[in-house]
N, C-alpha and C. Protein backbone atom coordinates (compact mmCIF):
# COMPACT_ATOMS: atom_id res chain seq x y z
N UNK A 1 0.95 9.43 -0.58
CA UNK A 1 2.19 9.35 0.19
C UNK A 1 2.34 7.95 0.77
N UNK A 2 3.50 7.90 0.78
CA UNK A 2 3.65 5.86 1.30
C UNK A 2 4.62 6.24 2.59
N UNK A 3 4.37 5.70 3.50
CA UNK A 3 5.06 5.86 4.74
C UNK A 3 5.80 4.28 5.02
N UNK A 4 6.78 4.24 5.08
CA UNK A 4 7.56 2.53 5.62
C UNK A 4 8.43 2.94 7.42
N UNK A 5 7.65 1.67 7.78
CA UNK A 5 8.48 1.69 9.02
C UNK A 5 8.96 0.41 9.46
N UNK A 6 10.47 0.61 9.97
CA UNK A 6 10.74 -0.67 10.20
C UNK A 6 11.39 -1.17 11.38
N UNK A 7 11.03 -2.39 12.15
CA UNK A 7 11.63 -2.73 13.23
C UNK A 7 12.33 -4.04 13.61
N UNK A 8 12.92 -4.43 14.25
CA UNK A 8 13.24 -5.99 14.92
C UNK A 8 14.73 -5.77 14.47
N UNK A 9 15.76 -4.87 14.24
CA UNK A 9 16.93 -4.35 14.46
C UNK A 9 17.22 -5.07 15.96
N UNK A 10 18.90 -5.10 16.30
CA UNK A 10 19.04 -5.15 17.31
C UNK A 10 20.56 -5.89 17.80
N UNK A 11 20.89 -6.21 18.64
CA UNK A 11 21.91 -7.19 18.77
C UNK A 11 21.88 -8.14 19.14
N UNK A 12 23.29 -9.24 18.28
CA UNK A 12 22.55 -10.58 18.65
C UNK A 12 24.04 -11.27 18.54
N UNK A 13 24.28 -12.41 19.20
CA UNK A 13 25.45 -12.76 18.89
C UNK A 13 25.82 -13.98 17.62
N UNK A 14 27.01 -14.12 16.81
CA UNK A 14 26.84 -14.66 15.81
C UNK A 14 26.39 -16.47 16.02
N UNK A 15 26.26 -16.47 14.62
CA UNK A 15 25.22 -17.46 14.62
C UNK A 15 23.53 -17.47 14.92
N UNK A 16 23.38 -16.74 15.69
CA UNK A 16 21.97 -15.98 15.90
C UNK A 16 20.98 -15.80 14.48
N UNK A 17 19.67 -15.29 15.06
CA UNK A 17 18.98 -15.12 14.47
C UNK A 17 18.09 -13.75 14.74
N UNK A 18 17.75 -13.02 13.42
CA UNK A 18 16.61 -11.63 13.72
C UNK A 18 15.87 -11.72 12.51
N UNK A 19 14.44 -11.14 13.20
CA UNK A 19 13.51 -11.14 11.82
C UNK A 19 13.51 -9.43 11.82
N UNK A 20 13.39 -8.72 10.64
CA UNK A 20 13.33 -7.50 10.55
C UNK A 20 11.84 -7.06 9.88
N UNK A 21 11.09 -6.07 10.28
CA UNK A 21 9.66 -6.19 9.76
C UNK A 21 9.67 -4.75 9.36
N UNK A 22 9.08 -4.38 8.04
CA UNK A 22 8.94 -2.98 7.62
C UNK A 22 7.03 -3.22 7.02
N UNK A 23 6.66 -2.49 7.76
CA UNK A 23 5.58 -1.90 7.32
C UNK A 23 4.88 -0.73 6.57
N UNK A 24 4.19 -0.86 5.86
CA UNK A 24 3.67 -0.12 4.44
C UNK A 24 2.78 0.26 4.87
N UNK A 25 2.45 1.94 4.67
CA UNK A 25 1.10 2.74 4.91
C UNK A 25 0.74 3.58 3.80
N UNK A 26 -0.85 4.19 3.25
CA UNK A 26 -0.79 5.10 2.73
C UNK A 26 -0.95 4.62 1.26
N UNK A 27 -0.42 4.92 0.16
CA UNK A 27 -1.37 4.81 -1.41
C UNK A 27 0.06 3.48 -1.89
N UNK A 28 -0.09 1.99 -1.41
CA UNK A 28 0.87 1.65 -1.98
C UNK A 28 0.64 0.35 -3.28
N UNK A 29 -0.52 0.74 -3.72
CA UNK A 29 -1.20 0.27 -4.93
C UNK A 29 0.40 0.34 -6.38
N UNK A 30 0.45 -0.57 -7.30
CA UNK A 30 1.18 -0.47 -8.20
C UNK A 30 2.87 -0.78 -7.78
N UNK A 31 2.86 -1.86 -6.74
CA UNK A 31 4.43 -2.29 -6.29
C UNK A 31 4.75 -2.86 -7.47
N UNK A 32 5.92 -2.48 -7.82
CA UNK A 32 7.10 -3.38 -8.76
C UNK A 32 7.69 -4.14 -8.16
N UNK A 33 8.31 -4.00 -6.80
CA UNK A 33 9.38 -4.47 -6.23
C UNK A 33 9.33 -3.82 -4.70
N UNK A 34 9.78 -4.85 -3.83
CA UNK A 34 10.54 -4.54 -2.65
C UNK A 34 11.81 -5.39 -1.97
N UNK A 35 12.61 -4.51 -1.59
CA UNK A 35 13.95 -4.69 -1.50
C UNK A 35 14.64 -4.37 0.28
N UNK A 36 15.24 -5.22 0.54
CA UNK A 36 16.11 -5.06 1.39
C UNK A 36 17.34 -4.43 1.18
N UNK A 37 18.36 -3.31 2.02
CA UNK A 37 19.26 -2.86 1.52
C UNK A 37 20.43 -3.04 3.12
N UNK A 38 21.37 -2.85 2.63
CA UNK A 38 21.72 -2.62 3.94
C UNK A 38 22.91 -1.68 4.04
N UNK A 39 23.58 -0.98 4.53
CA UNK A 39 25.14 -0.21 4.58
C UNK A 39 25.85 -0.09 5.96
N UNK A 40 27.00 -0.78 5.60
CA UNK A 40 27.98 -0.78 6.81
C UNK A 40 28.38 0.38 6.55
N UNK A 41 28.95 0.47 8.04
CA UNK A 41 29.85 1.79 7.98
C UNK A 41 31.19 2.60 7.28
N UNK A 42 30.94 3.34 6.73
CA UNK A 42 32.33 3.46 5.44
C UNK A 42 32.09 2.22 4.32
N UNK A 43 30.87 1.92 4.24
CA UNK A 43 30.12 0.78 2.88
C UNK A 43 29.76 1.73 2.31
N UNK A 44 29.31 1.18 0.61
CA UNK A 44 28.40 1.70 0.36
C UNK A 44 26.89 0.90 0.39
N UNK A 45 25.59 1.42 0.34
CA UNK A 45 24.64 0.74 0.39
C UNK A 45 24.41 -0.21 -0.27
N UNK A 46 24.00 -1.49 0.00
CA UNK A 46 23.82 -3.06 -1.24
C UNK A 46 22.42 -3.31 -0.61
N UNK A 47 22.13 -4.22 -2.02
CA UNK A 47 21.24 -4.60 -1.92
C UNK A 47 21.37 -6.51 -1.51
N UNK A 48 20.17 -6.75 -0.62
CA UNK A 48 20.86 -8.01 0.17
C UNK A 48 19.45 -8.96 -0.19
N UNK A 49 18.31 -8.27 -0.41
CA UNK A 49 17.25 -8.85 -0.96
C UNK A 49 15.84 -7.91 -1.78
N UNK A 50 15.49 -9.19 -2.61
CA UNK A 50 14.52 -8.41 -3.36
C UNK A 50 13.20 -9.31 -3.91
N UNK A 51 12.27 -9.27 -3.53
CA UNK A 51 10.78 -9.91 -3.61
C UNK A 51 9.87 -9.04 -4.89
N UNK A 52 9.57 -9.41 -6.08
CA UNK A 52 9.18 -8.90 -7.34
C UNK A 52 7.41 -8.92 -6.72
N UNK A 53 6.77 -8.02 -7.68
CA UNK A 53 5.35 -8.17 -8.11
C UNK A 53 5.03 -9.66 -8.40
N UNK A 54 5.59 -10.36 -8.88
CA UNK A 54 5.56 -11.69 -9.87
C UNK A 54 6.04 -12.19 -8.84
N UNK A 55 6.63 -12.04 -7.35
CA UNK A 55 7.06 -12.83 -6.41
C UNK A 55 8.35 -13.97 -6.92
N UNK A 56 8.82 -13.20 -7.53
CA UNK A 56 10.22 -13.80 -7.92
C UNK A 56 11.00 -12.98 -6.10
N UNK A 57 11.99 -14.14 -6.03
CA UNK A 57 13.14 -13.70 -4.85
C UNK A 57 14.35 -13.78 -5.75
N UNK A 58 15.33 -12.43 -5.04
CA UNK A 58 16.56 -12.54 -5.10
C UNK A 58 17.32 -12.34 -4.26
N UNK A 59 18.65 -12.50 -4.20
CA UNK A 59 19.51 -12.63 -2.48
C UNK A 59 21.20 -12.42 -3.19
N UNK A 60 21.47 -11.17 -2.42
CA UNK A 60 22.89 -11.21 -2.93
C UNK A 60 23.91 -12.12 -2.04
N UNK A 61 24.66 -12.70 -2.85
CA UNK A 61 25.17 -14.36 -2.48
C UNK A 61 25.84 -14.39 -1.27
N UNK A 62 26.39 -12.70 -0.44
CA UNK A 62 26.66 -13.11 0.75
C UNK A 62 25.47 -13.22 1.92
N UNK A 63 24.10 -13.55 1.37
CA UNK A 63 23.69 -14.25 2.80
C UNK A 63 22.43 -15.01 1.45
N UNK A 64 23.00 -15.53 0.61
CA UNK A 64 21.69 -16.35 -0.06
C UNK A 64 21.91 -17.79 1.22
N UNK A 65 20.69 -18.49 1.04
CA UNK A 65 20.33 -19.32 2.27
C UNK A 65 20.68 -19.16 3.76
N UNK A 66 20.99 -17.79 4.08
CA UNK A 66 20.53 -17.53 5.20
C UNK A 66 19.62 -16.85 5.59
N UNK A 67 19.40 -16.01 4.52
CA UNK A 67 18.32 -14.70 4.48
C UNK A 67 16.85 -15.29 3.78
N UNK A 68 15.72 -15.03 4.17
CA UNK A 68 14.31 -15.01 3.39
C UNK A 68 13.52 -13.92 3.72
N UNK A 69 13.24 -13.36 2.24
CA UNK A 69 12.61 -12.12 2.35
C UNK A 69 11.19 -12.52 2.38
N UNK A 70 10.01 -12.04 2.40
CA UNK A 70 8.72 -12.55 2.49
C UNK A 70 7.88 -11.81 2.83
N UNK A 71 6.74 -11.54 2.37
CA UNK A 71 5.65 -10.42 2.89
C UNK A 71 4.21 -11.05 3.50
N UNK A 72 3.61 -10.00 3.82
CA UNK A 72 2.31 -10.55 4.78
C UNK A 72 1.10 -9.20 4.31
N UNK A 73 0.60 -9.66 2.98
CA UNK A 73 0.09 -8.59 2.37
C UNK A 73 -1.36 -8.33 2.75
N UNK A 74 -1.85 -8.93 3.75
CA UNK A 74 -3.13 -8.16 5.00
C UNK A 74 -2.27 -7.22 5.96
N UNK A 75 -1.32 -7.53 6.14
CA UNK A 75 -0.80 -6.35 6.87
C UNK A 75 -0.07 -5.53 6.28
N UNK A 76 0.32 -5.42 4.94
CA UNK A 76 1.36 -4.45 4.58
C UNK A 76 2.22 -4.64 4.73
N UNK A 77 3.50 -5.78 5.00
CA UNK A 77 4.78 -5.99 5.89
C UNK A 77 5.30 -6.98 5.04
N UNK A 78 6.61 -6.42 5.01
CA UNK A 78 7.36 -7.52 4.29
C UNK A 78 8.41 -7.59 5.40
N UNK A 79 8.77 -8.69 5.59
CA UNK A 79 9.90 -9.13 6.73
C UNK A 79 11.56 -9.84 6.04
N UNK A 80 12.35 -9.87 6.78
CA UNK A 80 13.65 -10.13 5.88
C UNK A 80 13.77 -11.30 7.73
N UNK A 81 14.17 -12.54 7.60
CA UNK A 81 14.18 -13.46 8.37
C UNK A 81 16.07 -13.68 8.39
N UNK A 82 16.57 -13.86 9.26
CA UNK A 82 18.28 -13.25 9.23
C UNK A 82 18.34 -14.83 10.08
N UNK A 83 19.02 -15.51 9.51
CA UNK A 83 19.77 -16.85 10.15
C UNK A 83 20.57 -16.73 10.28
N UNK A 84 22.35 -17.32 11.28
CA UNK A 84 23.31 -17.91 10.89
C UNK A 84 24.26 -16.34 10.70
N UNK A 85 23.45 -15.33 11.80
CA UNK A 85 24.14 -13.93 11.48
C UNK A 85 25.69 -13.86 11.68
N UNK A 86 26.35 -13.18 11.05
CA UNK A 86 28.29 -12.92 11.10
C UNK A 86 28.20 -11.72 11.68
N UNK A 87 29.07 -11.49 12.21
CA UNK A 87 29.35 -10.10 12.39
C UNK A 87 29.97 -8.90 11.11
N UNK A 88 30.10 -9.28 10.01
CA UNK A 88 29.71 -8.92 8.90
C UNK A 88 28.30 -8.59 8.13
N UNK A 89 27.32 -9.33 8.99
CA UNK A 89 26.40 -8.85 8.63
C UNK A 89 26.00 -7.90 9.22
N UNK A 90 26.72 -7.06 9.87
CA UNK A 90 26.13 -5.81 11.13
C UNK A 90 26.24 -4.53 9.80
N UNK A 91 25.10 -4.18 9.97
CA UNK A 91 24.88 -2.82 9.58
C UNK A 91 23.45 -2.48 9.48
N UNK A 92 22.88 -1.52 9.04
CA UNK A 92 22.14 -0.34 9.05
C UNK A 92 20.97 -1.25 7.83
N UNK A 93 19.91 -1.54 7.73
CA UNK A 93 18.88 -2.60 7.10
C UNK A 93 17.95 -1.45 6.61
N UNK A 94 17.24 -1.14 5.45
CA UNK A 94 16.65 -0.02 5.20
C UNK A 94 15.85 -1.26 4.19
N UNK A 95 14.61 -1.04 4.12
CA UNK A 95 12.98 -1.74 3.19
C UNK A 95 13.07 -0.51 2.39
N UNK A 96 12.85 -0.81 0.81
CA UNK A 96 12.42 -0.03 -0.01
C UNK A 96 11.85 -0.20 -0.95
N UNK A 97 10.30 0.07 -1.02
CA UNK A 97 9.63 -0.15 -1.85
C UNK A 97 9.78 0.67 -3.44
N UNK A 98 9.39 0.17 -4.41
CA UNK A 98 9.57 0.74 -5.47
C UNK A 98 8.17 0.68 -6.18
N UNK A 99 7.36 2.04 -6.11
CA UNK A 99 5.57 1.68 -6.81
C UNK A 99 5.96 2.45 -7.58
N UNK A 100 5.02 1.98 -8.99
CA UNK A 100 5.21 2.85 -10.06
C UNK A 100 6.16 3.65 -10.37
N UNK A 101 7.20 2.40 -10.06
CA UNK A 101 8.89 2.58 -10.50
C UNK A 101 9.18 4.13 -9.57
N UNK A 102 8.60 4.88 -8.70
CA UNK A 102 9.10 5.81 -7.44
C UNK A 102 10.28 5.05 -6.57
N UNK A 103 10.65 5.16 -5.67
CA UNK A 103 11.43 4.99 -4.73
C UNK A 103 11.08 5.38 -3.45
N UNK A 104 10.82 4.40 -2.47
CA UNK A 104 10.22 5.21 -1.18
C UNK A 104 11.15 3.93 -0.10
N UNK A 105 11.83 5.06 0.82
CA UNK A 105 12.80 3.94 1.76
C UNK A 105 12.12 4.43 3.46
N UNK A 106 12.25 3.22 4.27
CA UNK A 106 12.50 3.40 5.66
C UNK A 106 13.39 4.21 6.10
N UNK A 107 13.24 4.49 6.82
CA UNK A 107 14.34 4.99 8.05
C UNK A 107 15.67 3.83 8.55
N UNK A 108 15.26 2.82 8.74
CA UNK A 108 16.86 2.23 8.73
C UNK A 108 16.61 1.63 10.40
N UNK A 109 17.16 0.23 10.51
CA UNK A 109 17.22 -0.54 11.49
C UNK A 109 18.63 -1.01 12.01
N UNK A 110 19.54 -0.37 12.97
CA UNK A 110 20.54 -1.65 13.16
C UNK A 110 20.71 -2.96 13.24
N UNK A 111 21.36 -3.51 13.01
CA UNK A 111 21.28 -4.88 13.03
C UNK A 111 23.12 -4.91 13.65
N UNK A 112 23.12 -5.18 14.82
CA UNK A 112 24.79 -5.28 15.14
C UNK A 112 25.01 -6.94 15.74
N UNK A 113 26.15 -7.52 14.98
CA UNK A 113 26.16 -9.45 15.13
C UNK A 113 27.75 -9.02 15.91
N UNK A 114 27.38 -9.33 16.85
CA UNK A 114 29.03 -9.82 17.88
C UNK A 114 29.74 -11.33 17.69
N UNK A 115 30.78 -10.91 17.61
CA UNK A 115 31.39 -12.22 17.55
C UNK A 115 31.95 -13.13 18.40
């Protein structure tokens, strides 16, 4: 069983900055991929970043160079680093790992950017 938890959600005003941290517990041997997602309200869910096995990055182009995804693999934690936040970027941040091509998501962090 893989357990993800994630924190550093919160409010911030634009232009600001938040680091978001999801932590990995439990059998998470055989990662393909982990991914940042996020869904506004009446959105549907996107994907906003993605860190490969092979440590390839990807960033969907509304926050490429503001966003860096990055992990800390003695601790299990991959963090998503939020620069230069809009109030467009406010929504609901969910980590989801993908082992042996499964699917296993967090619980979900707000992230609300005032303008």
């Amino acid at each position: 069983q893989v357990q993800l938890v994630e924190s550093g959600g919160g409010l911030v005003q634009a232009g600001g900055s938040l680091r978001l941290s999801c932590a990995a517990s439990g059998n998470i041997a055989g990662i393909n991929a982990i991914n940042w997602h996020r869904q506004a309200p009446g959105k549907r869910r996107e994907l906003v970043a993605s860190i490969t096995a092979g440590r390839s990055t990807n960033y969907a182009d509304s926050v490429k160079g503001r966003f860096t995804i990055s992990t800390n693999n003695v601790k299990n934690t991959v963090y998503l680093q939020m620069n230069s936040l809009k109030p467009e970027d406010t929504a609901v941040y969910y980590c989801n790992f993908v082992i042996r091509y499964s699917n296993y998501w967090g619980q979900g962090t707000q992230v609300t950017v005032s303008s």
